[in-house]
C-alpha atoms as a PDB file:
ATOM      1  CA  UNK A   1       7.576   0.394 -10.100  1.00  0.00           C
ATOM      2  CA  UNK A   2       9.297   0.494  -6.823  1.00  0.00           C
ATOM      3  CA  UNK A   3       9.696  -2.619  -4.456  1.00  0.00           C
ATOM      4  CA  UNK A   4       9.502  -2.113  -0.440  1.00  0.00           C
ATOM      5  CA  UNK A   5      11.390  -4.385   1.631  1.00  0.00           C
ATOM      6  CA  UNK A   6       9.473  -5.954   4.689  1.00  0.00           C
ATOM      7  CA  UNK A   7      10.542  -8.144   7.414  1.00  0.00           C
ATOM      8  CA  UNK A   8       6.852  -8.798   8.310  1.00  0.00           C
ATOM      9  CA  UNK A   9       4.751 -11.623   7.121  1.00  0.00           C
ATOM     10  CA  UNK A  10       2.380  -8.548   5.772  1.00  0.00           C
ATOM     11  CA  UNK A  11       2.152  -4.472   5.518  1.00  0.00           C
ATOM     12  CA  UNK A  12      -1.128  -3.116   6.206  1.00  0.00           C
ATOM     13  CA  UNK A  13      -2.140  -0.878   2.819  1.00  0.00           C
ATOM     14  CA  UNK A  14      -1.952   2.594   4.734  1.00  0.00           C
ATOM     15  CA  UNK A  15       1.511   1.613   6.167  1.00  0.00           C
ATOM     16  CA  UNK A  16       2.392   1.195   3.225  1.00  0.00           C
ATOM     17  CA  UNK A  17       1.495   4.177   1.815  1.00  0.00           C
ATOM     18  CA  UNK A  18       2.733   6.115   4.711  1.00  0.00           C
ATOM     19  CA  UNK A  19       6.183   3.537   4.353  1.00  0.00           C
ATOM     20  CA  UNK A  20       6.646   4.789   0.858  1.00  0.00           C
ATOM     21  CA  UNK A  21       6.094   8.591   1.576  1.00  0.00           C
ATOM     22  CA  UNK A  22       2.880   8.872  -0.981  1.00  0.00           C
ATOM     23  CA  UNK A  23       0.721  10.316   2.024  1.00  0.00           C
ATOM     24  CA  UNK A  24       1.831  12.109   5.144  1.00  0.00           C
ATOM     25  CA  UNK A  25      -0.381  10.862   8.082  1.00  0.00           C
ATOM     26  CA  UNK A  26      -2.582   7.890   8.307  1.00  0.00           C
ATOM     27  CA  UNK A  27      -5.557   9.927   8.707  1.00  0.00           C
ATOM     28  CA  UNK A  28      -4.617  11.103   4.919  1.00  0.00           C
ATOM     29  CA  UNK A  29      -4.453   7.679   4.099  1.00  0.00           C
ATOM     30  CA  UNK A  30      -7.689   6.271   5.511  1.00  0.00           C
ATOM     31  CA  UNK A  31      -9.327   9.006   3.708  1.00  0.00           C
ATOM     32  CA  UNK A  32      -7.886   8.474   0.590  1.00  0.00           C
ATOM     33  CA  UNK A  33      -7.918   4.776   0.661  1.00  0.00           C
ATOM     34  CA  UNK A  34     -11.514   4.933   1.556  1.00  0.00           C
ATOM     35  CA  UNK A  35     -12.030   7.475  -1.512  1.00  0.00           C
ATOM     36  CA  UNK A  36     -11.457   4.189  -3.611  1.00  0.00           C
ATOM     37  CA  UNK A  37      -7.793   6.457  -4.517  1.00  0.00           C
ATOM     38  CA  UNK A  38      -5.868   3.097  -3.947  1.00  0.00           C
ATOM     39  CA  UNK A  39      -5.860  -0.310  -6.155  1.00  0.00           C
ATOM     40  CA  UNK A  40      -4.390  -3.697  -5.227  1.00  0.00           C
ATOM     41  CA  UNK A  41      -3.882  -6.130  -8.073  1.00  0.00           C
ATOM     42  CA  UNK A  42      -5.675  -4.150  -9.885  1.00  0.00           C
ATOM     43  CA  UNK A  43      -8.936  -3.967  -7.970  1.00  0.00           C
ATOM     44  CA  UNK A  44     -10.199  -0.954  -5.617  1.00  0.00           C
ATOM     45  CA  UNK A  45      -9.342  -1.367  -2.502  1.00  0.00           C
ATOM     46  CA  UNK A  46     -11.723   0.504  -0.082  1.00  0.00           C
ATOM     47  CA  UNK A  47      -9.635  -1.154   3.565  1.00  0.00           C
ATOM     48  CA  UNK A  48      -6.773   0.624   4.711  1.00  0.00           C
ATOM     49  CA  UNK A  49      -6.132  -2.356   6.926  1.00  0.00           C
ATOM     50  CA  UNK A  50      -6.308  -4.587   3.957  1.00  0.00           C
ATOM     51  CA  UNK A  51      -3.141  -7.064   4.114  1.00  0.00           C
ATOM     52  CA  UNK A  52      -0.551  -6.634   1.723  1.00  0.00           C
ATOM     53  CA  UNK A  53       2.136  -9.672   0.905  1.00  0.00           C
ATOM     54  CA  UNK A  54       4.986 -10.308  -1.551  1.00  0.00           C
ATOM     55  CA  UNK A  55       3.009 -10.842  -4.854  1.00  0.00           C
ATOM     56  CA  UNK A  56       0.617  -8.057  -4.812  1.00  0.00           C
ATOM     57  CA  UNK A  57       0.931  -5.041  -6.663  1.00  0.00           C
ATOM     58  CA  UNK A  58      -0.460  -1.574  -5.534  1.00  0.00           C
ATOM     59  CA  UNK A  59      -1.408   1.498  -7.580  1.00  0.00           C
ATOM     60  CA  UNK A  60      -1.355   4.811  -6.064  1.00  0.00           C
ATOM     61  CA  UNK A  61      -1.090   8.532  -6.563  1.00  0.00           C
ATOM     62  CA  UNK A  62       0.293   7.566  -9.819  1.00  0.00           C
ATOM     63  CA  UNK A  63       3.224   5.085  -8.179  1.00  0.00           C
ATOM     64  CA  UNK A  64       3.478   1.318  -8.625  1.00  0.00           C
ATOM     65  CA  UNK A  65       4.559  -0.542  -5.437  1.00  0.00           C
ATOM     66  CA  UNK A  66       5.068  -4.290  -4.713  1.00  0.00           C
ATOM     67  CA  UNK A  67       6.488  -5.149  -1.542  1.00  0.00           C
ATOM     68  CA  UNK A  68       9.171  -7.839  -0.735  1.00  0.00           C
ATOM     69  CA  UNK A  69      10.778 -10.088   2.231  1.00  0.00           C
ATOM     70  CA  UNK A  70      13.616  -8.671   3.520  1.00  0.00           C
ATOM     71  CA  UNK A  71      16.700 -11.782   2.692  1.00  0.00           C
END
């Protein structure tokens, strides 16, 4: 599991992918986030501009991320 540091209130999910290197452009993230490739807590996530806070957990490409306030 790896933890990304924000200093946002919130990363949008392909930022986040893009953030933690799993995809290369955000046009390869829309696609694969709208390929049902991504799951937050657990659930498919079909929104690349789906809102991700401190708490949730995403699965990806065969990564775990949560994401974190920056102190």
């Amino acid at each position: 599991m790896r933890e990304i540091t924000i200093t946002t209130e919130f990363i949008k999910l392909q930022d986040l992918l893009k953030f933690a290197g799993l995809v290369e452009t955000g046009g390869e993230a829309k696609e694969r986030v709208q390929a049902g490739e991504a799951l937050v807590n657990g659930e498919p996530c079909l929104q690349r501009g789906k809102k991700i806070r401190p708490g949730d957990r995403v699965d990806f490409a065969g990564e775990t991320l949560t994401v974190k306030y920056a102190d």
